[in-house]
Protein backbone atom coordinates (compact mmCIF):
# COMPACT_ATOMS: atom_id res chain seq x y z
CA UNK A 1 0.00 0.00 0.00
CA UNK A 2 1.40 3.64 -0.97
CA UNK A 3 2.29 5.74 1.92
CA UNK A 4 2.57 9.27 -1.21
CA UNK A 5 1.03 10.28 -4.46
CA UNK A 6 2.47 9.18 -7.78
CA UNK A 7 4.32 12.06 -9.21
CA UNK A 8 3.93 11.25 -12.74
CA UNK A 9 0.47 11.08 -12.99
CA UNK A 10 -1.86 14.39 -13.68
CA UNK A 11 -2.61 15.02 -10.38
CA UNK A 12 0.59 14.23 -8.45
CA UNK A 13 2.73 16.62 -10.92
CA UNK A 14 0.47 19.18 -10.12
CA UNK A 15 0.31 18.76 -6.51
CA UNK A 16 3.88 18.93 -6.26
CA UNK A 17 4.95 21.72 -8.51
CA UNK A 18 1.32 23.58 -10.03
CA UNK A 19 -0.66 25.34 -7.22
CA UNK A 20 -0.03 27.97 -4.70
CA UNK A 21 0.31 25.82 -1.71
CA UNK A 22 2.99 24.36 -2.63
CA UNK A 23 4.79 26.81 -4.68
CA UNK A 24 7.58 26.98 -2.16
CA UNK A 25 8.86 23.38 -3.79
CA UNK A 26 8.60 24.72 -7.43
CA UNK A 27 11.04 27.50 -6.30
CA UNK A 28 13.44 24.76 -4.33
CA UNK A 29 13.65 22.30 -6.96
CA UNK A 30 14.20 25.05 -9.69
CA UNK A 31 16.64 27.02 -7.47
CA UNK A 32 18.62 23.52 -6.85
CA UNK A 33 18.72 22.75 -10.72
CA UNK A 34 20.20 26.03 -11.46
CA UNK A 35 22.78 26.26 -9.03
CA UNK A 36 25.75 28.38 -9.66
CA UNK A 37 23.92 29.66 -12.06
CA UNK A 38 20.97 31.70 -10.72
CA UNK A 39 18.66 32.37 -7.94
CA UNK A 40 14.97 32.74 -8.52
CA UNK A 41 13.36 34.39 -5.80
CA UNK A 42 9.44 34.29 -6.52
CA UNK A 43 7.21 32.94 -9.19
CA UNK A 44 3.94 33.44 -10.68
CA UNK A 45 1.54 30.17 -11.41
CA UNK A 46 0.29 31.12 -15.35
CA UNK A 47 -2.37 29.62 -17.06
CA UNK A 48 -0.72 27.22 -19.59
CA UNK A 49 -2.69 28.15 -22.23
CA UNK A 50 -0.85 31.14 -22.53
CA UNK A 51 1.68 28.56 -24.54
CA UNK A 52 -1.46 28.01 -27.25
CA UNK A 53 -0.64 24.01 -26.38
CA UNK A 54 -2.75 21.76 -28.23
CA UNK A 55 -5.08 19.48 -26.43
CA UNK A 56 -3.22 15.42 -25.95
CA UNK A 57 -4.03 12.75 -23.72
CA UNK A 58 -3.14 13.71 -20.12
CA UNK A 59 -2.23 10.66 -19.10
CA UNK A 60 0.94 11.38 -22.12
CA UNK A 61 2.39 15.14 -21.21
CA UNK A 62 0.99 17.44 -18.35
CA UNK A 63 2.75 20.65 -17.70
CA UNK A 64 3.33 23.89 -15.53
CA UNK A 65 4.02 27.38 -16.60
CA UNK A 66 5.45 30.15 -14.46
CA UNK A 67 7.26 33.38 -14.87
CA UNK A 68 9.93 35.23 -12.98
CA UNK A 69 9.84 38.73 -11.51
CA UNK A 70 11.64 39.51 -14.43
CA UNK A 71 9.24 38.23 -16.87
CA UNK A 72 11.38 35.33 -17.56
CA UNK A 73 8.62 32.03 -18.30
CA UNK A 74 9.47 28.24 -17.13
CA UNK A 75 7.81 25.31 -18.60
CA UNK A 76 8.11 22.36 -16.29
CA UNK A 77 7.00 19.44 -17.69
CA UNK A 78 6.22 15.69 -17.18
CA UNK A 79 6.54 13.32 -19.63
CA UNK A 80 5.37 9.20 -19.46
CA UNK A 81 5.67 8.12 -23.19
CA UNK A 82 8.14 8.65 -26.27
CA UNK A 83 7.25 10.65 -28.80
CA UNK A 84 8.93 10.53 -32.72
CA UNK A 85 9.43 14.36 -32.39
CA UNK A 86 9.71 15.02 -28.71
CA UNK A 87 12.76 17.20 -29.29
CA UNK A 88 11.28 19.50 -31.89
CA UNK A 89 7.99 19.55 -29.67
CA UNK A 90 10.02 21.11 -26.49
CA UNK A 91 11.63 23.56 -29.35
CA UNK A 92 8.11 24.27 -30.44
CA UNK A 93 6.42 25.20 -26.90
CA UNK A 94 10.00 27.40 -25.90
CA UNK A 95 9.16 29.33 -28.91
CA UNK A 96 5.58 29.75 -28.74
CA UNK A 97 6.39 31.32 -25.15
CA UNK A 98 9.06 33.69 -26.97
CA UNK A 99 6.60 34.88 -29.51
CA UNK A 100 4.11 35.72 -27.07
CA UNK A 101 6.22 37.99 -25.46
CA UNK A 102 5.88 39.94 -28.62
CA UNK A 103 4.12 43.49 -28.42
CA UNK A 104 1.79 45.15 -31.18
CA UNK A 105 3.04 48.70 -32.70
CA UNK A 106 6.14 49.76 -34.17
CA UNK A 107 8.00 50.72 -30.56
CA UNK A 108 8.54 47.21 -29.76
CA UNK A 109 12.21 46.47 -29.89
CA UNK A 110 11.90 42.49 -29.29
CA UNK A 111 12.95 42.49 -25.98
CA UNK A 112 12.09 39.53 -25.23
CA UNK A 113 13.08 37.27 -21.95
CA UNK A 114 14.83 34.14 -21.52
CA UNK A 115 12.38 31.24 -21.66
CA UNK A 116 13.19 28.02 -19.56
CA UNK A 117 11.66 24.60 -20.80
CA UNK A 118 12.53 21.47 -18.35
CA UNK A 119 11.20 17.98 -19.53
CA UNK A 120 11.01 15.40 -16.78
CA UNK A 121 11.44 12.12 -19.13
CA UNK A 122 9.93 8.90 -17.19
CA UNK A 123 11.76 6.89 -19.63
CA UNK A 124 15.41 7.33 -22.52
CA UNK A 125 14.55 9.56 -25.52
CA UNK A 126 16.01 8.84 -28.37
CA UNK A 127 18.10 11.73 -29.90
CA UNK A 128 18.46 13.74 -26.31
CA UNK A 129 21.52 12.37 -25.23
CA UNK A 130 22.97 8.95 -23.03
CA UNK A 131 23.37 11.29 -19.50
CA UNK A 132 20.42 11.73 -16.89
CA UNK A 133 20.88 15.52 -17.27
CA UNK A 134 21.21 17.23 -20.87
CA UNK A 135 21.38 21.22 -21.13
CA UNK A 136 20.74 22.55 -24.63
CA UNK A 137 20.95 26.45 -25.74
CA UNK A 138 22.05 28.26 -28.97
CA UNK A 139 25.76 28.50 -29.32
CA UNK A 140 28.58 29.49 -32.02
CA UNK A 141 29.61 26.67 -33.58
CA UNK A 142 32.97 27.60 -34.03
CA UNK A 143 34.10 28.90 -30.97
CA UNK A 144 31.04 26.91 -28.73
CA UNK A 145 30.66 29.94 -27.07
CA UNK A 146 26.80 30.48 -26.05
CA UNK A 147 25.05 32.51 -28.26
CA UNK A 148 22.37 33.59 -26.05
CA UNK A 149 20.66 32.50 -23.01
CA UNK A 150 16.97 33.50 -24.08
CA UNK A 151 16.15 29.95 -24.97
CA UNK A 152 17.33 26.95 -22.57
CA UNK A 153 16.00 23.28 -22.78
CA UNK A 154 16.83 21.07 -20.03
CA UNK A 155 15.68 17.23 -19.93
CA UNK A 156 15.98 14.84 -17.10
CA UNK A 157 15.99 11.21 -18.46
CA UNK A 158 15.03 9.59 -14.58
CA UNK A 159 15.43 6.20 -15.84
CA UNK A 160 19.12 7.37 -16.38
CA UNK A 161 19.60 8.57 -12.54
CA UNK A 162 21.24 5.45 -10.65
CA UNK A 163 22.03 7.05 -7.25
CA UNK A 164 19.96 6.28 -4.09
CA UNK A 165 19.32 9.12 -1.53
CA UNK A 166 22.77 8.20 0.47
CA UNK A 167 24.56 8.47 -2.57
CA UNK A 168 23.24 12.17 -3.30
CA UNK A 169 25.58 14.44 -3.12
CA UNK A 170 23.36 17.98 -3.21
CA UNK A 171 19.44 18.58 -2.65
CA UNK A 172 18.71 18.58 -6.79
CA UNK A 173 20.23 14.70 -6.34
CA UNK A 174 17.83 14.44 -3.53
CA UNK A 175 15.02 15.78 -5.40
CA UNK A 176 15.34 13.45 -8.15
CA UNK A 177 15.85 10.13 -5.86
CA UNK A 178 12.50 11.16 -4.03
CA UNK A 179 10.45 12.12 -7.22
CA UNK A 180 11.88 8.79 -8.82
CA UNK A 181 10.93 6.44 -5.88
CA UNK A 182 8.20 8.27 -4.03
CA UNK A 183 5.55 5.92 -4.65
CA UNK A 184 7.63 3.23 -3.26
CA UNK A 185 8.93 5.03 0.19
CA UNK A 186 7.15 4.28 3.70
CA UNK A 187 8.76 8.16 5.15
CA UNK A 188 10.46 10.96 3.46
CA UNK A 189 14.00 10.89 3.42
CA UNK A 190 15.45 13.95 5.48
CA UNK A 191 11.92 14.99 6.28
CA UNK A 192 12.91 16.17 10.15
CA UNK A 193 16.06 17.79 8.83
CA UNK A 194 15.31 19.90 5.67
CA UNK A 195 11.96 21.80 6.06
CA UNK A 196 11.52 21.69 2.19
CA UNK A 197 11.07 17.73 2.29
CA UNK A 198 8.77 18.29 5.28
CA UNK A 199 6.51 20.35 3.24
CA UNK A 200 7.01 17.94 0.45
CA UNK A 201 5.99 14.81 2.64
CA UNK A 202 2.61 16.51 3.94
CA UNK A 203 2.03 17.55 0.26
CA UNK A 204 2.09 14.26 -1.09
CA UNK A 205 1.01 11.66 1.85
CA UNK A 206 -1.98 10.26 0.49
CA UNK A 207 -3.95 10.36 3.81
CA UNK A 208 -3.83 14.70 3.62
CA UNK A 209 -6.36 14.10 0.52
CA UNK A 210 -9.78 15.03 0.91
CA UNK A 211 -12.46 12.74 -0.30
CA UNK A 212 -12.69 14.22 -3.90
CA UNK A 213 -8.62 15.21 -3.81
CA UNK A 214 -8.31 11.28 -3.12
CA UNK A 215 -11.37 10.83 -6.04
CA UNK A 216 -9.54 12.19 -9.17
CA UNK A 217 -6.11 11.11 -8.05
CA UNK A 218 -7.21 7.34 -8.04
CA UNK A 219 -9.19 8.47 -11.56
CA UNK A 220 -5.51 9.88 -12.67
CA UNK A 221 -3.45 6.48 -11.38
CA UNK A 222 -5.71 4.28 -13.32
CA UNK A 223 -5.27 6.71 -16.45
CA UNK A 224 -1.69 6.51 -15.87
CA UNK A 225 -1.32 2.96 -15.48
CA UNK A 226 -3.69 2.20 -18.36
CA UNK A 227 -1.89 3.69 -20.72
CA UNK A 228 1.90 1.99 -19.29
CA UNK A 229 -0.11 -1.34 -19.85
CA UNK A 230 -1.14 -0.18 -23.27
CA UNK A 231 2.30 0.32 -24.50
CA UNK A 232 3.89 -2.50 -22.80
CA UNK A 233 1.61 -4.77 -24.46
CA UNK A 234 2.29 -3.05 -27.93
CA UNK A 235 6.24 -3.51 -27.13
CA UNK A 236 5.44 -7.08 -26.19
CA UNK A 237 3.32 -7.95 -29.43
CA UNK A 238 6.11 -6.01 -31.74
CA UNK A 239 8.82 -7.76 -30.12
CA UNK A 240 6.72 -11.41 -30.77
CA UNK A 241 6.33 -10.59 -34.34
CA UNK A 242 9.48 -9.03 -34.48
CA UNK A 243 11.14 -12.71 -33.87
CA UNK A 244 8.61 -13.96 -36.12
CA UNK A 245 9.74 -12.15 -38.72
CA UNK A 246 12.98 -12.39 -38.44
CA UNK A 247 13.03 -16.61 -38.07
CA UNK A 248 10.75 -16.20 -41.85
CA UNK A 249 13.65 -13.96 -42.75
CA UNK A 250 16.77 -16.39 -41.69
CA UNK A 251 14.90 -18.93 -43.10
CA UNK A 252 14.16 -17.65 -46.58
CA UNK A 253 17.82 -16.41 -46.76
CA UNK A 254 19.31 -19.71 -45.64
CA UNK A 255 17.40 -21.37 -48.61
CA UNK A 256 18.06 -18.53 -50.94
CA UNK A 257 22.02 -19.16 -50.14
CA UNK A 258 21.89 -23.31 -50.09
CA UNK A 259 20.89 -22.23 -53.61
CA UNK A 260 23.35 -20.45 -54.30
CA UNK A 261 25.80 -22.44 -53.28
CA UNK A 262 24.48 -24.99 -55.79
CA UNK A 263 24.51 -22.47 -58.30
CA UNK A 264 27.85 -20.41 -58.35
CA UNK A 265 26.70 -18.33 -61.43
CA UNK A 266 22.92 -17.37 -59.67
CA UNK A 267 24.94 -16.41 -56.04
CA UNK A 268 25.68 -12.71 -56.80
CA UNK A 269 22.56 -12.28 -58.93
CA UNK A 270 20.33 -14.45 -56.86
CA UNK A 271 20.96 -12.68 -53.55
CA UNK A 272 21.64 -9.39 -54.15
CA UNK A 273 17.88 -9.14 -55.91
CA UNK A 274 15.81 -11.88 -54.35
CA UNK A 275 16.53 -11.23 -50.69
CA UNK A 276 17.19 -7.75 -50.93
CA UNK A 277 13.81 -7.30 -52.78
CA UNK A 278 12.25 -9.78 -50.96
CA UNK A 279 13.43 -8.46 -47.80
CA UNK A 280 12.78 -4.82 -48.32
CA UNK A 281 9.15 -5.76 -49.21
CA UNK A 282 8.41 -8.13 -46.56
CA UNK A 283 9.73 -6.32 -44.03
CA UNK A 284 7.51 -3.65 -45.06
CA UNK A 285 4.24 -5.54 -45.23
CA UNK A 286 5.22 -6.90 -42.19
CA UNK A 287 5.66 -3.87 -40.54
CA UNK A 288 2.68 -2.22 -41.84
CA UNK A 289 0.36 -5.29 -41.17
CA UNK A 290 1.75 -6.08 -36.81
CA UNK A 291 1.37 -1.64 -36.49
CA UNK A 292 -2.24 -2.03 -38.01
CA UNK A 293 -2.87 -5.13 -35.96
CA UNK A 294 -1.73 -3.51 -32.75
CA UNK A 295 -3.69 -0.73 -33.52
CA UNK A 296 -6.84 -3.10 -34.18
CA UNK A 297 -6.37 -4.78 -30.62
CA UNK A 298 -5.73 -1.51 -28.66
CA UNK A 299 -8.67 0.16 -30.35
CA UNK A 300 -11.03 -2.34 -29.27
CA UNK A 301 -10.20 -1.90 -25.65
CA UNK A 302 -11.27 1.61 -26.05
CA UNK A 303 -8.16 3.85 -25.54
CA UNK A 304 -8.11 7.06 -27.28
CA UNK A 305 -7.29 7.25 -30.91
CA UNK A 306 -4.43 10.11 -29.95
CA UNK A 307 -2.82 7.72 -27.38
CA UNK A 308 -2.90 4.67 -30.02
CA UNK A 309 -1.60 7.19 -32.49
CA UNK A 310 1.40 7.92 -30.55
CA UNK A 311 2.03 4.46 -29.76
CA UNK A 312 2.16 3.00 -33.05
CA UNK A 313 3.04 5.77 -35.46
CA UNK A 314 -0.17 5.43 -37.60
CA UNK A 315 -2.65 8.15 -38.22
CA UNK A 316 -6.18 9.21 -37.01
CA UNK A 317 -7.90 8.41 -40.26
CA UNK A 318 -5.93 5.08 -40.41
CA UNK A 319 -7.10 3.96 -37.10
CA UNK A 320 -10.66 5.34 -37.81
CA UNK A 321 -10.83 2.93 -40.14
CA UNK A 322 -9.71 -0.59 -38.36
């Protein structure tokens, strides 16, 4: 039985770091990442439609959007699934908060303010990097000086973070190992010590909900682990025809080269057209035929079209028509 909330579902990201209560943490954590750096010394909870974000499955992405006493905005985000384009998506949103910044008549001289995007990653994106911790901004290529500082993407890949809490060696560490394992813990690690993980323990302690707090997170757990079933059992059913297709494959080529072998003159000619062409095109069918069949068997168990979408790289109108 769970002693805390699950921080990456809906309502246990927003517990932690999206309302007024508990905006003390949002400040820590953010103050922690940016060490050496910067101190932020108050923040302002925004509406994040402000970004003009398009509507997704919340079980997927959920978000929180702040901005400095100097106008600077932060996008904190939560992420439980891959997405193809996940990189150009955090480029996207980091821009859409720059252009908004943008006033109307011809005294505007685009002074605009550094915008922050930080992508909690509850699993390794492709293309970001091999480290827990990757730091992206606009640079000179030659000299890899930074360019500028109004644009800064930050991604935390947890499943990359090995250490456990003894092992941390400053309170970001700490913050990670807690958000990583929370759901797991019986106390809160330095809870009598640190008054920040005090606050963070009676924030998240699942007996400080009230009856309809307690109501939407177990609505927002189910959500969440719905849709980790839903993609295991795609990975599981592409891995099963993945084998399958590759024991056709070896077997086709085996007999294509015992041919060959009979044939000396047919070996070059034989090969390099029949099992390239027969390759290319039955991996392809193949392909095409286990995404549509995946699609087929998540469809009928009624999760939304955008969440199959995601997980199996076909369109809307294609799973519309299964």
């Amino acid at each position: 039985m769970s002693t805390f909330i699950n921080p990456f579902t809906d309502i246990g990201f927003k517990r932690i770091f999206g309302q007024e209560v508990s905006k003390d943490l949002l400040l820590d954590f953010l103050n922690n990442l940016l060490a050496g750096e910067r101190v932020i010394n108050d923040l302002r909870l925004l509406d994040k439609e402000m970004l003009g974000m398009y509507e997704e499955d919340r079980s997927l992405i959920y978000d929180v959007l702040c901005e400095t006493p100097d106008r600077e905005r932060i996008i904190v985000e939560m992420q439980n699934q891959k997405q193809q384009y996940f990189p150009e998506r955090t480029i996207f949103y980091a821009a859409q908060a720059i252009v908004r910044q943008g006033e109307r008549g011809s005294l505007w001289k685009y002074d605009i303010k550094a915008v922050y995007c930080i992508s909690f990653l509850n699993f390794r994106q492709d293309r970001i990097s091999d480290r827990f911790r990757t730091d992206v901004t606009l640079m000179d290529m030659k000299t890899g000086r930074q360019f500028t500082d109004h644009m800064r993407l930050i991604y935390l890949q947890l499943p990359l973070f090995k250490k456990g809490f003894d092992d941390c060696e400053n309170d970001f560490e700490r913050w990670i190992c807690v958000l990583k394992d929370m759901e797991t813990l019986k106390r809160m690690p330095e809870a009598a010590k640190n008054s920040v993980f005090k606050k963070l323990e009676e924030i998240t302690d699942l007996g400080s909900l009230t009856y309809n707090e307690r109501m939407k997170y177990d609505r927002a757990l189910k959500q969440f682990r719905d849709t980790y079933a839903v993609t295991e059992y795609a990975k599981k059913e592409g891995r099963d025809e993945g084998r399958a297709e590759g024991r056709a494959e070896g077997i086709a080529e085996g007999r294509a080269e015992g041919i060959a072998e009979g044939r000396a003159e047919g070996i070059a000619e034989g090969r390099a057209e029949g099992i390239a062409e027969g390759r290319a095109e039955g991996i392809a069918e193949g392909r095409a035929e286990r995404e549509r069949e995946i699609a087929r068997n998540i469809k009928a168990k009624g999760v939304p079209l955008e969440t199959i979408a995601i997980c199996t790289g076909l369109s809307i109108e294609e799973i519309e028509k299964l």
